[in-house]
PDB file of N, CA and C in Angstrom:
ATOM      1  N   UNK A   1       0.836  -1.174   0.000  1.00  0.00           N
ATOM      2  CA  UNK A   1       0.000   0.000   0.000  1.00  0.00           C
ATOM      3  C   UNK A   1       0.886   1.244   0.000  1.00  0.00           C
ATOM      4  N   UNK A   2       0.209   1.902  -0.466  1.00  0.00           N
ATOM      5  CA  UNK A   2       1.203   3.581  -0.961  1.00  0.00           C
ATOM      6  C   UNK A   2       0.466   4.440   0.049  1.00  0.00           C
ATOM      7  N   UNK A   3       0.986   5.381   0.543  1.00  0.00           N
ATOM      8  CA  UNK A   3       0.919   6.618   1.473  1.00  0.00           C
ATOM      9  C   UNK A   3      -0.591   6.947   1.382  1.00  0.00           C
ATOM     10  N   UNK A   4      -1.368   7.034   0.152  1.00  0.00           N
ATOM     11  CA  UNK A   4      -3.043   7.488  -0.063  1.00  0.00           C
ATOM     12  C   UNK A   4      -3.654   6.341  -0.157  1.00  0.00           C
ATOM     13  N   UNK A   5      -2.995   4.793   0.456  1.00  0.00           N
ATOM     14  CA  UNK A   5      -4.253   3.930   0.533  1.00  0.00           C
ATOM     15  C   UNK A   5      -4.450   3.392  -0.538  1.00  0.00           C
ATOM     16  N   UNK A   6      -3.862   3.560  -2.081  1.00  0.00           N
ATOM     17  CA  UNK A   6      -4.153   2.591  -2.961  1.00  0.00           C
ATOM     18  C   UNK A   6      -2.650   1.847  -3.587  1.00  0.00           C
ATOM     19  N   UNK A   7      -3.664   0.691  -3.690  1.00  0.00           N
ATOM     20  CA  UNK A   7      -2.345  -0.579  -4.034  1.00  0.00           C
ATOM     21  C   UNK A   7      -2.064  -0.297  -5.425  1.00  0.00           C
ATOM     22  N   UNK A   8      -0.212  -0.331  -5.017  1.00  0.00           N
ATOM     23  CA  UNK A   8       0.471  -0.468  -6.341  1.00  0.00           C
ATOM     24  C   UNK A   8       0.850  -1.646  -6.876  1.00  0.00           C
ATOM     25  N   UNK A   9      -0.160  -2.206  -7.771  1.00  0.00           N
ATOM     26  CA  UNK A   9       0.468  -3.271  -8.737  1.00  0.00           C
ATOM     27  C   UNK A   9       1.503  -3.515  -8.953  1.00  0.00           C
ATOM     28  N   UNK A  10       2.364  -2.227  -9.516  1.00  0.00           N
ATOM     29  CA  UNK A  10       3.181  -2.032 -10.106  1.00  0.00           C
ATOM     30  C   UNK A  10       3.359  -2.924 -11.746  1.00  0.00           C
ATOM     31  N   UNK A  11       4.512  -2.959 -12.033  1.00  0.00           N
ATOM     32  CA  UNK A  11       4.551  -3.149 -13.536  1.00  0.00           C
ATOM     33  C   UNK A  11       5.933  -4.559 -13.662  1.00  0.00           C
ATOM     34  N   UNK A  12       6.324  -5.174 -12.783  1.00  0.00           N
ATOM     35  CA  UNK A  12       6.833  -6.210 -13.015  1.00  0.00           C
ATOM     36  C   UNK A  12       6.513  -6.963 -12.994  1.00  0.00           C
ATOM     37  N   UNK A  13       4.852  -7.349 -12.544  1.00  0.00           N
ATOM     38  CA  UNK A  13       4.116  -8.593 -12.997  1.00  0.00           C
ATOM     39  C   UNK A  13       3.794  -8.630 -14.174  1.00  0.00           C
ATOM     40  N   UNK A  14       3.584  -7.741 -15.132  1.00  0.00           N
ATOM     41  CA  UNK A  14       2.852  -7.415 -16.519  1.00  0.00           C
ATOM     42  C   UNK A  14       4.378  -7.748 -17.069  1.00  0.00           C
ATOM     43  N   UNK A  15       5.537  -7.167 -16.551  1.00  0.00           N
ATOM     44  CA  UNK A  15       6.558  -7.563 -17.546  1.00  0.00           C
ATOM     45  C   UNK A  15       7.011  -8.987 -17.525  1.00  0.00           C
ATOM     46  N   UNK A  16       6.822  -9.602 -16.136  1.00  0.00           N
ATOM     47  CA  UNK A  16       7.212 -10.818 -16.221  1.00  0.00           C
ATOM     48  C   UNK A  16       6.182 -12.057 -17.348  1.00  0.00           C
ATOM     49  N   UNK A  17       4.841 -11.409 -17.365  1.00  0.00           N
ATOM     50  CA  UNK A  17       4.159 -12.327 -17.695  1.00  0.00           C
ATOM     51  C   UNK A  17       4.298 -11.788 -19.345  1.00  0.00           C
ATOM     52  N   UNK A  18       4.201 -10.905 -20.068  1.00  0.00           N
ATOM     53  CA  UNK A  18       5.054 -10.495 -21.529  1.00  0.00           C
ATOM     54  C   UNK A  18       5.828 -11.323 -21.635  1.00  0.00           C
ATOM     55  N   UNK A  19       7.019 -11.443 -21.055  1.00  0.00           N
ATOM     56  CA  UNK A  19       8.089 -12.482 -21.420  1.00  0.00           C
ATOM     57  C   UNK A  19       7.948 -13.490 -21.194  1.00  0.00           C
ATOM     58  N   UNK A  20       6.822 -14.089 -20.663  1.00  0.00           N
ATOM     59  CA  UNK A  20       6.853 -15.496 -20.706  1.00  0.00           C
ATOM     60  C   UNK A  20       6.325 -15.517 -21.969  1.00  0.00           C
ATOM     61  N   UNK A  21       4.990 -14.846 -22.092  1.00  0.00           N
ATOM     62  CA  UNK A  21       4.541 -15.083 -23.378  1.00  0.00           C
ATOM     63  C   UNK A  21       5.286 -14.991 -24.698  1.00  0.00           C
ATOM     64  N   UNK A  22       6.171 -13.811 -24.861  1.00  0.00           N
ATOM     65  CA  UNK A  22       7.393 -13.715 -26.259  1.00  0.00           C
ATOM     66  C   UNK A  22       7.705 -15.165 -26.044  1.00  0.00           C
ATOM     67  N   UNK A  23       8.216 -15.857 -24.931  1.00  0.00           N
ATOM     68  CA  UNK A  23       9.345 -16.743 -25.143  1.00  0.00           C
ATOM     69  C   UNK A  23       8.592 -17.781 -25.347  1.00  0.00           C
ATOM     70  N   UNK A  24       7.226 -18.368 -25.060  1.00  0.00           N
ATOM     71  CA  UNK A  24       6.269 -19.103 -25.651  1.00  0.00           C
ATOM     72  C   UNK A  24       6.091 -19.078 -26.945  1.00  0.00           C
ATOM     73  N   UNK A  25       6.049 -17.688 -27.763  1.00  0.00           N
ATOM     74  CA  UNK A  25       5.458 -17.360 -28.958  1.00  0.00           C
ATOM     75  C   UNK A  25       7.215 -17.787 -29.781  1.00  0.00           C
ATOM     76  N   UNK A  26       8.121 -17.205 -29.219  1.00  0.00           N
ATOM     77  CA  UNK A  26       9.405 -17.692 -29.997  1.00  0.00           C
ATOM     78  C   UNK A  26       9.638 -19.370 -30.163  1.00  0.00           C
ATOM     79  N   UNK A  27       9.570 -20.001 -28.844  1.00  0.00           N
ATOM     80  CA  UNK A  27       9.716 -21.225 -28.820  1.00  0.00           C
ATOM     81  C   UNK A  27       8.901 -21.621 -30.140  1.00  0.00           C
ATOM     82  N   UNK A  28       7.577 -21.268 -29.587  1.00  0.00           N
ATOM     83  CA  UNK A  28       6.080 -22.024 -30.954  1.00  0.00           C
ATOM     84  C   UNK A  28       6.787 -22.067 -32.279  1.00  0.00           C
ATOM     85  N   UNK A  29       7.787 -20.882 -32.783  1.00  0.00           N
ATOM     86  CA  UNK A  29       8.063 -20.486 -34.003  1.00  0.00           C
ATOM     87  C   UNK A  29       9.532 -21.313 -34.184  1.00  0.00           C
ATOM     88  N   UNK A  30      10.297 -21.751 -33.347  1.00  0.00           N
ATOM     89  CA  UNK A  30      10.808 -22.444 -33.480  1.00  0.00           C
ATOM     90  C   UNK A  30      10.865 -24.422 -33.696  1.00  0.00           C
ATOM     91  N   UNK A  31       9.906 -24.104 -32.895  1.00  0.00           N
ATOM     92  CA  UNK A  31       9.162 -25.767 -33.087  1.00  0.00           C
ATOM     93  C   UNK A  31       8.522 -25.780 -34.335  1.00  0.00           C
ATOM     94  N   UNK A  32       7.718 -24.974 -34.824  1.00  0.00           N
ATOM     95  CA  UNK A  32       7.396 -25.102 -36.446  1.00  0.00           C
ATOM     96  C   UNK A  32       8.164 -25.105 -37.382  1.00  0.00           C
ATOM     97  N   UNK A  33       9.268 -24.300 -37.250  1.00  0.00           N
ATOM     98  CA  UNK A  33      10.541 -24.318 -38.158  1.00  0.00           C
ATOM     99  C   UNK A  33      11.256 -25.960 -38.485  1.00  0.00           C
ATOM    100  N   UNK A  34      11.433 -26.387 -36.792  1.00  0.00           N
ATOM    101  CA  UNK A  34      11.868 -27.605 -36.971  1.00  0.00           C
ATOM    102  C   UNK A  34      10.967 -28.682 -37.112  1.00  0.00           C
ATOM    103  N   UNK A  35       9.674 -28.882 -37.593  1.00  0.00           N
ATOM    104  CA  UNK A  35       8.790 -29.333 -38.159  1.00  0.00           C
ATOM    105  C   UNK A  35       8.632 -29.647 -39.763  1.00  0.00           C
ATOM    106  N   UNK A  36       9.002 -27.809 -39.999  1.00  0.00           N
ATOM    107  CA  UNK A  36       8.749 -27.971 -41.296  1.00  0.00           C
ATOM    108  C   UNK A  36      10.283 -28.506 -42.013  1.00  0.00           C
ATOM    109  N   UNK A  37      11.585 -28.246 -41.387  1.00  0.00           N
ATOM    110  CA  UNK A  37      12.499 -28.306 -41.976  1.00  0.00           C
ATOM    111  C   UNK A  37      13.285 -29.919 -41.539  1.00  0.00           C
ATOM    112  N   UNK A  38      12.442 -30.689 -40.337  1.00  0.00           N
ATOM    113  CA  UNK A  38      13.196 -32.195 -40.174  1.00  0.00           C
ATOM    114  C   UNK A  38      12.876 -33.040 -41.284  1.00  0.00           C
ATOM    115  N   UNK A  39      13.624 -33.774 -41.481  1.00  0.00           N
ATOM    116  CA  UNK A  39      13.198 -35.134 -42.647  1.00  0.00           C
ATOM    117  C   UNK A  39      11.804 -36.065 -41.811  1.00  0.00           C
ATOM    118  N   UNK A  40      11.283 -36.229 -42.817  1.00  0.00           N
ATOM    119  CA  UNK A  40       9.925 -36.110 -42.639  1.00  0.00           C
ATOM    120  C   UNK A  40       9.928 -38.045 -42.875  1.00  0.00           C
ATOM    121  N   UNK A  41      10.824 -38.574 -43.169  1.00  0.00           N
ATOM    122  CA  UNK A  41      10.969 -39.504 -43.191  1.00  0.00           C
ATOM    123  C   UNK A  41      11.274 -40.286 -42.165  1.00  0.00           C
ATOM    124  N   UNK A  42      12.013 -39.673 -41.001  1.00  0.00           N
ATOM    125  CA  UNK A  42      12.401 -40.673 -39.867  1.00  0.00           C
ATOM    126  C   UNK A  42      11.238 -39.802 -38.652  1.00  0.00           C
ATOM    127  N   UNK A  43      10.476 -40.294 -38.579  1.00  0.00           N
ATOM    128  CA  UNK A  43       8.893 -40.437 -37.267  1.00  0.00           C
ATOM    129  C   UNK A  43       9.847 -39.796 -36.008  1.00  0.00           C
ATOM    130  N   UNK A  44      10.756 -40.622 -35.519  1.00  0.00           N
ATOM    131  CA  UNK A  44      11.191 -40.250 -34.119  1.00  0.00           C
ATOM    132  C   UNK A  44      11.617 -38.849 -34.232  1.00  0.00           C
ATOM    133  N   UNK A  45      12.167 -38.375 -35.669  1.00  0.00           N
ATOM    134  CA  UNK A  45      13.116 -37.057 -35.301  1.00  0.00           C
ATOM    135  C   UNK A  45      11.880 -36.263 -35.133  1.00  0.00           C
ATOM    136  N   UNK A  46      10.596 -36.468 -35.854  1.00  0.00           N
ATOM    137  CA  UNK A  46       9.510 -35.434 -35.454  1.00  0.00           C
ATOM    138  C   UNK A  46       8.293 -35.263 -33.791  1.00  0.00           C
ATOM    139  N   UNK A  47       8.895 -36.677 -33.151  1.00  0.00           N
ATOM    140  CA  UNK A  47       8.244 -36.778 -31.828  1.00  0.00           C
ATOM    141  C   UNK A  47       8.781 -35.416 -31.005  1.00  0.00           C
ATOM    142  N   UNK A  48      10.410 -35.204 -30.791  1.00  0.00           N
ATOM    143  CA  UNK A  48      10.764 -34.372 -29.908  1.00  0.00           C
ATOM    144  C   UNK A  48       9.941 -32.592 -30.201  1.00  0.00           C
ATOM    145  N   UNK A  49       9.817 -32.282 -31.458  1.00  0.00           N
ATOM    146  CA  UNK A  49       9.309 -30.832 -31.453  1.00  0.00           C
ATOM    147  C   UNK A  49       8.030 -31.221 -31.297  1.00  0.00           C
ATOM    148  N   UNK A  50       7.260 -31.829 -31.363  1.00  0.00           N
ATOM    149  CA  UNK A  50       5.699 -31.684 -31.187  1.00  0.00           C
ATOM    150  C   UNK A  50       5.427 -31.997 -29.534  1.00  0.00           C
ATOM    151  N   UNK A  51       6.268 -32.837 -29.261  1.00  0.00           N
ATOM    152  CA  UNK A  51       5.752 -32.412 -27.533  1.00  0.00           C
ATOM    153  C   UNK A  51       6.598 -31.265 -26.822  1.00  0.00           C
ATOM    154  N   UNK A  52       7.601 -30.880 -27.395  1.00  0.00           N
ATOM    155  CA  UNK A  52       8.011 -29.630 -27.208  1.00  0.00           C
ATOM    156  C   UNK A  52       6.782 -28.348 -27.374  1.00  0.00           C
ATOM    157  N   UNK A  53       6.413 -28.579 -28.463  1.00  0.00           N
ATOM    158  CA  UNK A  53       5.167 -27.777 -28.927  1.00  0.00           C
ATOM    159  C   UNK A  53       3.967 -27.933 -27.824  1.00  0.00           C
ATOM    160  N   UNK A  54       3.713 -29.043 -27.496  1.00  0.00           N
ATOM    161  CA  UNK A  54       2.799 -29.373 -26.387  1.00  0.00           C
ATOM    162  C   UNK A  54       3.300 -28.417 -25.316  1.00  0.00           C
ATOM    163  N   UNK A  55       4.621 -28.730 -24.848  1.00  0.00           N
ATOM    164  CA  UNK A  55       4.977 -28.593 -23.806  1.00  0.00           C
ATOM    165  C   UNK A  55       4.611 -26.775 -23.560  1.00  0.00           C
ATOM    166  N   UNK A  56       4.931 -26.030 -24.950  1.00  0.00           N
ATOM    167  CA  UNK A  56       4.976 -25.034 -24.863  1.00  0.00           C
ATOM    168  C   UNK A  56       3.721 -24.229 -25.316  1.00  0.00           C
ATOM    169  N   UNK A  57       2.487 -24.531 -25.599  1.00  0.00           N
ATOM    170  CA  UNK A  57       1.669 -24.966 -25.592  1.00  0.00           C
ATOM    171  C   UNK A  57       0.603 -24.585 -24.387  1.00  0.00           C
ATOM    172  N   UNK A  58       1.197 -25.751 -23.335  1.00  0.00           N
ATOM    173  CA  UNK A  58       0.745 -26.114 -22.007  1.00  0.00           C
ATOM    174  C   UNK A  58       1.288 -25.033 -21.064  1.00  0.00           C
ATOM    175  N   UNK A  59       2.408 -24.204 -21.202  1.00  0.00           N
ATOM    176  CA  UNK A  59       3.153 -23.357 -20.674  1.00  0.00           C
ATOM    177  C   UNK A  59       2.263 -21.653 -20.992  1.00  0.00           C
ATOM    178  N   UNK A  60       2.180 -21.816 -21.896  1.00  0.00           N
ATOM    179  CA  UNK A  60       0.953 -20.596 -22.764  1.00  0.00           C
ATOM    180  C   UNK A  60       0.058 -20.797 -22.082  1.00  0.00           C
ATOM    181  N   UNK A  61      -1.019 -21.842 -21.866  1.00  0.00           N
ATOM    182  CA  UNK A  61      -2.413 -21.818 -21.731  1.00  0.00           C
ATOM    183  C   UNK A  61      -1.861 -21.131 -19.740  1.00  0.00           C
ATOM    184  N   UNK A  62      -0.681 -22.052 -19.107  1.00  0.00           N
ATOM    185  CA  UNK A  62      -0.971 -21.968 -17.976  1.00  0.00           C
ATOM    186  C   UNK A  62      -0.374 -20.643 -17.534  1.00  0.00           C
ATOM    187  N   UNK A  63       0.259 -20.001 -17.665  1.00  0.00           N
ATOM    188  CA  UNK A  63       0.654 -18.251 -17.501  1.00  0.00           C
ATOM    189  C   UNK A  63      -0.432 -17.721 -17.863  1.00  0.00           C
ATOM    190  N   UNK A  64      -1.743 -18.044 -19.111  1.00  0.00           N
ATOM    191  CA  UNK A  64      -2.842 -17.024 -19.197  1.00  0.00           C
ATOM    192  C   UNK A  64      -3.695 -17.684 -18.058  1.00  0.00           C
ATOM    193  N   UNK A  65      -3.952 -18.329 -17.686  1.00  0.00           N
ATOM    194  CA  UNK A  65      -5.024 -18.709 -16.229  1.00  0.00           C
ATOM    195  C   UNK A  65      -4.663 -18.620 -15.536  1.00  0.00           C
ATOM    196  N   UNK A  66      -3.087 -18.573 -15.013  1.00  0.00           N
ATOM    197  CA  UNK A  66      -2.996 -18.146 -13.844  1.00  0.00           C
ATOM    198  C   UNK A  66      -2.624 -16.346 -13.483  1.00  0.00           C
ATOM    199  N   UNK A  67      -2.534 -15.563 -14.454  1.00  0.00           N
ATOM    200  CA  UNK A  67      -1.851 -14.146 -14.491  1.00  0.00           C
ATOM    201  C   UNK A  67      -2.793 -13.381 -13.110  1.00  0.00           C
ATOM    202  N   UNK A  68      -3.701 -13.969 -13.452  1.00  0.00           N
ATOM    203  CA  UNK A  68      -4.648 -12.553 -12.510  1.00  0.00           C
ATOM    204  C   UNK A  68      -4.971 -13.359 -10.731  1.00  0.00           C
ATOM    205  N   UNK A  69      -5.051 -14.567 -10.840  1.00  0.00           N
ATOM    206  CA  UNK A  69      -4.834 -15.027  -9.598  1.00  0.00           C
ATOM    207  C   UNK A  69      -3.034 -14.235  -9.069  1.00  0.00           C
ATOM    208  N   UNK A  70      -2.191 -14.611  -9.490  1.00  0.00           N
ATOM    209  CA  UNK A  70      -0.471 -13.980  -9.607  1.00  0.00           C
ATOM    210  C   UNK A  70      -0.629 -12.659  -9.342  1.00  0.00           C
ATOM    211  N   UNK A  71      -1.406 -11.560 -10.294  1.00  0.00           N
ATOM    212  CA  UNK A  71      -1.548 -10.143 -10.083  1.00  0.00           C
ATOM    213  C   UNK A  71      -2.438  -9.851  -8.387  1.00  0.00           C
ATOM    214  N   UNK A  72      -3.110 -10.425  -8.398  1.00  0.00           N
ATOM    215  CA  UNK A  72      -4.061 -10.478  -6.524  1.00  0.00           C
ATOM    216  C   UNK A  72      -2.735 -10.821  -5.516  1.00  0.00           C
ATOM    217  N   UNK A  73      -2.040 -12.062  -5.706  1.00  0.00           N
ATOM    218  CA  UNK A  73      -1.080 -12.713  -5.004  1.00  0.00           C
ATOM    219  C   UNK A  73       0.103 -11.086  -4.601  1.00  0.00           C
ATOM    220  N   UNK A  74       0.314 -10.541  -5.840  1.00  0.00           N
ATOM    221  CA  UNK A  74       1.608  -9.744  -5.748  1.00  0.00           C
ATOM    222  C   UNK A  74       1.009  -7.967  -4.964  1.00  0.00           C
ATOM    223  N   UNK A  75      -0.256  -7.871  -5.359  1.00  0.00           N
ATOM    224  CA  UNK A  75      -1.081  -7.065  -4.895  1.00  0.00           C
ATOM    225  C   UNK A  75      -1.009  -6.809  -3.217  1.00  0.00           C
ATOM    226  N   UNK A  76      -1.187  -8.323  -2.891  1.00  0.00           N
ATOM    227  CA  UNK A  76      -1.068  -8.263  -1.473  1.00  0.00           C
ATOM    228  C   UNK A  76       0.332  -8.789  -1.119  1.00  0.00           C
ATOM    229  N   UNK A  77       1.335  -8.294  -1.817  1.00  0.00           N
ATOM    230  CA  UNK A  77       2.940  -8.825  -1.191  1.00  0.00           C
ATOM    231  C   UNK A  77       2.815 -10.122  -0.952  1.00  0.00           C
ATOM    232  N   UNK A  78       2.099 -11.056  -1.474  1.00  0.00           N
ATOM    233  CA  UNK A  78       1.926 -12.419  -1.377  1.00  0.00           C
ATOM    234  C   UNK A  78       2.595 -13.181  -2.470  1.00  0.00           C
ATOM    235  N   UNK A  79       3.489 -12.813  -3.456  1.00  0.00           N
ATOM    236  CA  UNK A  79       3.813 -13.406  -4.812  1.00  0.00           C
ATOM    237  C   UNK A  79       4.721 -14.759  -4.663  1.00  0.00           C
ATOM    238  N   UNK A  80       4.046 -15.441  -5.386  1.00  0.00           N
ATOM    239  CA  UNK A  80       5.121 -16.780  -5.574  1.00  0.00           C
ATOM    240  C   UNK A  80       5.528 -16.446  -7.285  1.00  0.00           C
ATOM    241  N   UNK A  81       6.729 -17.333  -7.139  1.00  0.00           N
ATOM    242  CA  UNK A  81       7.010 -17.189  -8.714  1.00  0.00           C
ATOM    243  C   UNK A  81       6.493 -18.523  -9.462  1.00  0.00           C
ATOM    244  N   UNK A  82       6.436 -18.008 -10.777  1.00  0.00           N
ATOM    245  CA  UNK A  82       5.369 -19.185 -12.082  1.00  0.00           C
ATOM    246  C   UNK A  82       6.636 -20.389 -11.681  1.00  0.00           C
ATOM    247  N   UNK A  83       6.823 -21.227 -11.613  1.00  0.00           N
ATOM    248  CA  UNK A  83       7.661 -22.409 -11.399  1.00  0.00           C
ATOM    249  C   UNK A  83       6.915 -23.164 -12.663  1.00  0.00           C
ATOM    250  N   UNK A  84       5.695 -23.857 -12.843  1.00  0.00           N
ATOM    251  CA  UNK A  84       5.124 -24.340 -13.218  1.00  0.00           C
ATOM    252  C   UNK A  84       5.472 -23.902 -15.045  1.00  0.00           C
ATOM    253  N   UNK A  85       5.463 -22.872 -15.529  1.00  0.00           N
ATOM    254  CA  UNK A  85       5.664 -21.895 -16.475  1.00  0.00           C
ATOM    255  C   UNK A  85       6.926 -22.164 -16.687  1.00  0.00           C
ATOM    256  N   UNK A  86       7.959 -21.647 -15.917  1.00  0.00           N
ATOM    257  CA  UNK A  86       8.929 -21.721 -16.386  1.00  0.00           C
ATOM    258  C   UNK A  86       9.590 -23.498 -16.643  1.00  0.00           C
ATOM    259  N   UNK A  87       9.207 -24.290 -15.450  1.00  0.00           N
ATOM    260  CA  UNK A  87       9.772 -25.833 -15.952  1.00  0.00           C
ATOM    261  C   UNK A  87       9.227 -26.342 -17.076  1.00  0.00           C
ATOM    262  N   UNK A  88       7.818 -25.555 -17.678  1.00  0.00           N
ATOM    263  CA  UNK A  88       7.283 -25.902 -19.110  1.00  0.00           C
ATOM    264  C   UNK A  88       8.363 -25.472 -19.876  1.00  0.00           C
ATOM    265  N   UNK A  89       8.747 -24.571 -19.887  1.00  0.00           N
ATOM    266  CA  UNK A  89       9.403 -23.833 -21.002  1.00  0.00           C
ATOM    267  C   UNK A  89      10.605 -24.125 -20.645  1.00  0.00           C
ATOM    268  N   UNK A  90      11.480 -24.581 -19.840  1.00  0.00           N
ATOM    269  CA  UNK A  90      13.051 -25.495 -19.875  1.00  0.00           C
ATOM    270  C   UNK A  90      12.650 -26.635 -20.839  1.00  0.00           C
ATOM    271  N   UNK A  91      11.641 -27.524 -19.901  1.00  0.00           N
ATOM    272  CA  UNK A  91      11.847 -28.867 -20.331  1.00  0.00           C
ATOM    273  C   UNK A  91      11.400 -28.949 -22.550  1.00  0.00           C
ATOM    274  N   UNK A  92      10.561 -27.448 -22.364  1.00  0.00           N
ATOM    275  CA  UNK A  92      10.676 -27.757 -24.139  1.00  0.00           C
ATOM    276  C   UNK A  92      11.654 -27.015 -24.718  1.00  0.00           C
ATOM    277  N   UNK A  93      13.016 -26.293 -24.237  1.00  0.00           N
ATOM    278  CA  UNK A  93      13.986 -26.004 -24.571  1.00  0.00           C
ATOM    279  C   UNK A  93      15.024 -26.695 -24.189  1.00  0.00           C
ATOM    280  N   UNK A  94      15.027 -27.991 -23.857  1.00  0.00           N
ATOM    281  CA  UNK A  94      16.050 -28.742 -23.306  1.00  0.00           C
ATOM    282  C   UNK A  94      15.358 -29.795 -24.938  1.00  0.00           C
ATOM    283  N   UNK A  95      14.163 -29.949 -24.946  1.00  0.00           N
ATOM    284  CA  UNK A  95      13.636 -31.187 -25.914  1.00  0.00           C
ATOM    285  C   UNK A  95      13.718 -31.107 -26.638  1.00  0.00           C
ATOM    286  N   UNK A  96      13.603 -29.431 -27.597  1.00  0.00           N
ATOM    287  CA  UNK A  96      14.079 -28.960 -29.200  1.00  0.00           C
ATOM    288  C   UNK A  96      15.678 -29.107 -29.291  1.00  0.00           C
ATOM    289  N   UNK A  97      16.330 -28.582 -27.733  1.00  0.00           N
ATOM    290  CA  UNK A  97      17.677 -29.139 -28.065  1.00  0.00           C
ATOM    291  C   UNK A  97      18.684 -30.165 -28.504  1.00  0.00           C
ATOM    292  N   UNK A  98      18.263 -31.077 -27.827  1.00  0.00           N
ATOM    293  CA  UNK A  98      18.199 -32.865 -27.473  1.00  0.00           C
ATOM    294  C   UNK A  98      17.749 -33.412 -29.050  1.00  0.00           C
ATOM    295  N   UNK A  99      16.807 -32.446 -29.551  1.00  0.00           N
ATOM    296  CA  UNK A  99      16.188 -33.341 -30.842  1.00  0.00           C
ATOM    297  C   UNK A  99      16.886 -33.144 -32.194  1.00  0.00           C
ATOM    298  N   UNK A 100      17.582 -31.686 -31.614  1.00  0.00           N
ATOM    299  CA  UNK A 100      18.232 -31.190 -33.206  1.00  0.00           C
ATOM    300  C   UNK A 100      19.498 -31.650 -32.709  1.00  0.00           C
ATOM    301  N   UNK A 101      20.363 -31.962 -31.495  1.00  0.00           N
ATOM    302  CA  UNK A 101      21.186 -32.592 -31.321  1.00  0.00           C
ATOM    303  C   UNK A 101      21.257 -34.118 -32.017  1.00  0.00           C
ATOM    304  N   UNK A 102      20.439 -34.570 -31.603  1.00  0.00           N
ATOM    305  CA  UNK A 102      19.969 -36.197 -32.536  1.00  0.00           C
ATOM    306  C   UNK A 102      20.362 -36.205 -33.250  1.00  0.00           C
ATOM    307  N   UNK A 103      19.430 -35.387 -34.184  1.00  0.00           N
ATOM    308  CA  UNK A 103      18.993 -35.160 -36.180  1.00  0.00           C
ATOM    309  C   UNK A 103      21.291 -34.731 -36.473  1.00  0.00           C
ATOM    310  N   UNK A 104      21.579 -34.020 -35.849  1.00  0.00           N
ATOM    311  CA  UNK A 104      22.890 -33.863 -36.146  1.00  0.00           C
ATOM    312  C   UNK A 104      24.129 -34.446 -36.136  1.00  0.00           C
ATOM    313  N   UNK A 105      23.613 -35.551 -35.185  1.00  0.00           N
ATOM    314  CA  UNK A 105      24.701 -36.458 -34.480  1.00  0.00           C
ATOM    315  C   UNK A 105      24.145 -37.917 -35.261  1.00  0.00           C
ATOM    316  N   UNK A 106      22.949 -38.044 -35.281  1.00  0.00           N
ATOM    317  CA  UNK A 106      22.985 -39.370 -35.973  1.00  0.00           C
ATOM    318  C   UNK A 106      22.560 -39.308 -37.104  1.00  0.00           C
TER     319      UNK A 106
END
């Protein structure tokens, strides 16, 4: 609470939750890239980007349902951080890695 009684939001929840979303929307564009550009012939090399895609996906849907529960949380100096969000978005940047590692190595 500020000196006249009204709560400051402030503006690092709105920025944190922007960047999750860019880095959702980049990932997405990267998983399509490596979609459209893996050999379309070997099945396994195309498993790793599509549950990457899931993954990131699932990371999107859950930063937009949870933003405004998060904005109340930080409202009242109560904030936890997205954990949930962000281990989406490792584990599908560890999986696009791992997959174009594959496609390169074998």
């Amino acid at each position: 609470m500020t000196k006249l009684g009204v709560q400051d939001t402030g503006l690092q929840l709105e920025r944190t939750s922007l960047s999750f979303v860019r880095t959702c929307l980049s990932m997405f564009g990267v998983t399509i890239l490596c979609l459209r550009f893996f050999p379309t012939h070997d099945a396994i090399a195309l498993v790793g980007p599509v549950v990457a895609g899931i993954l990131v996906a699932a990371a999107a849907t859950c930063e937009y349902r949870s933003r405004s529960v998060r904005a109340a949380r930080f409202a009242e100096e109560h904030a936890h951080p997205a954990l949930v969000v962000g281990a989406l978005l490792a584990a599908g940047v560890l999986l696009l890695g791992a997959s174009c590692a594959w496609l390169l190595l074998g």
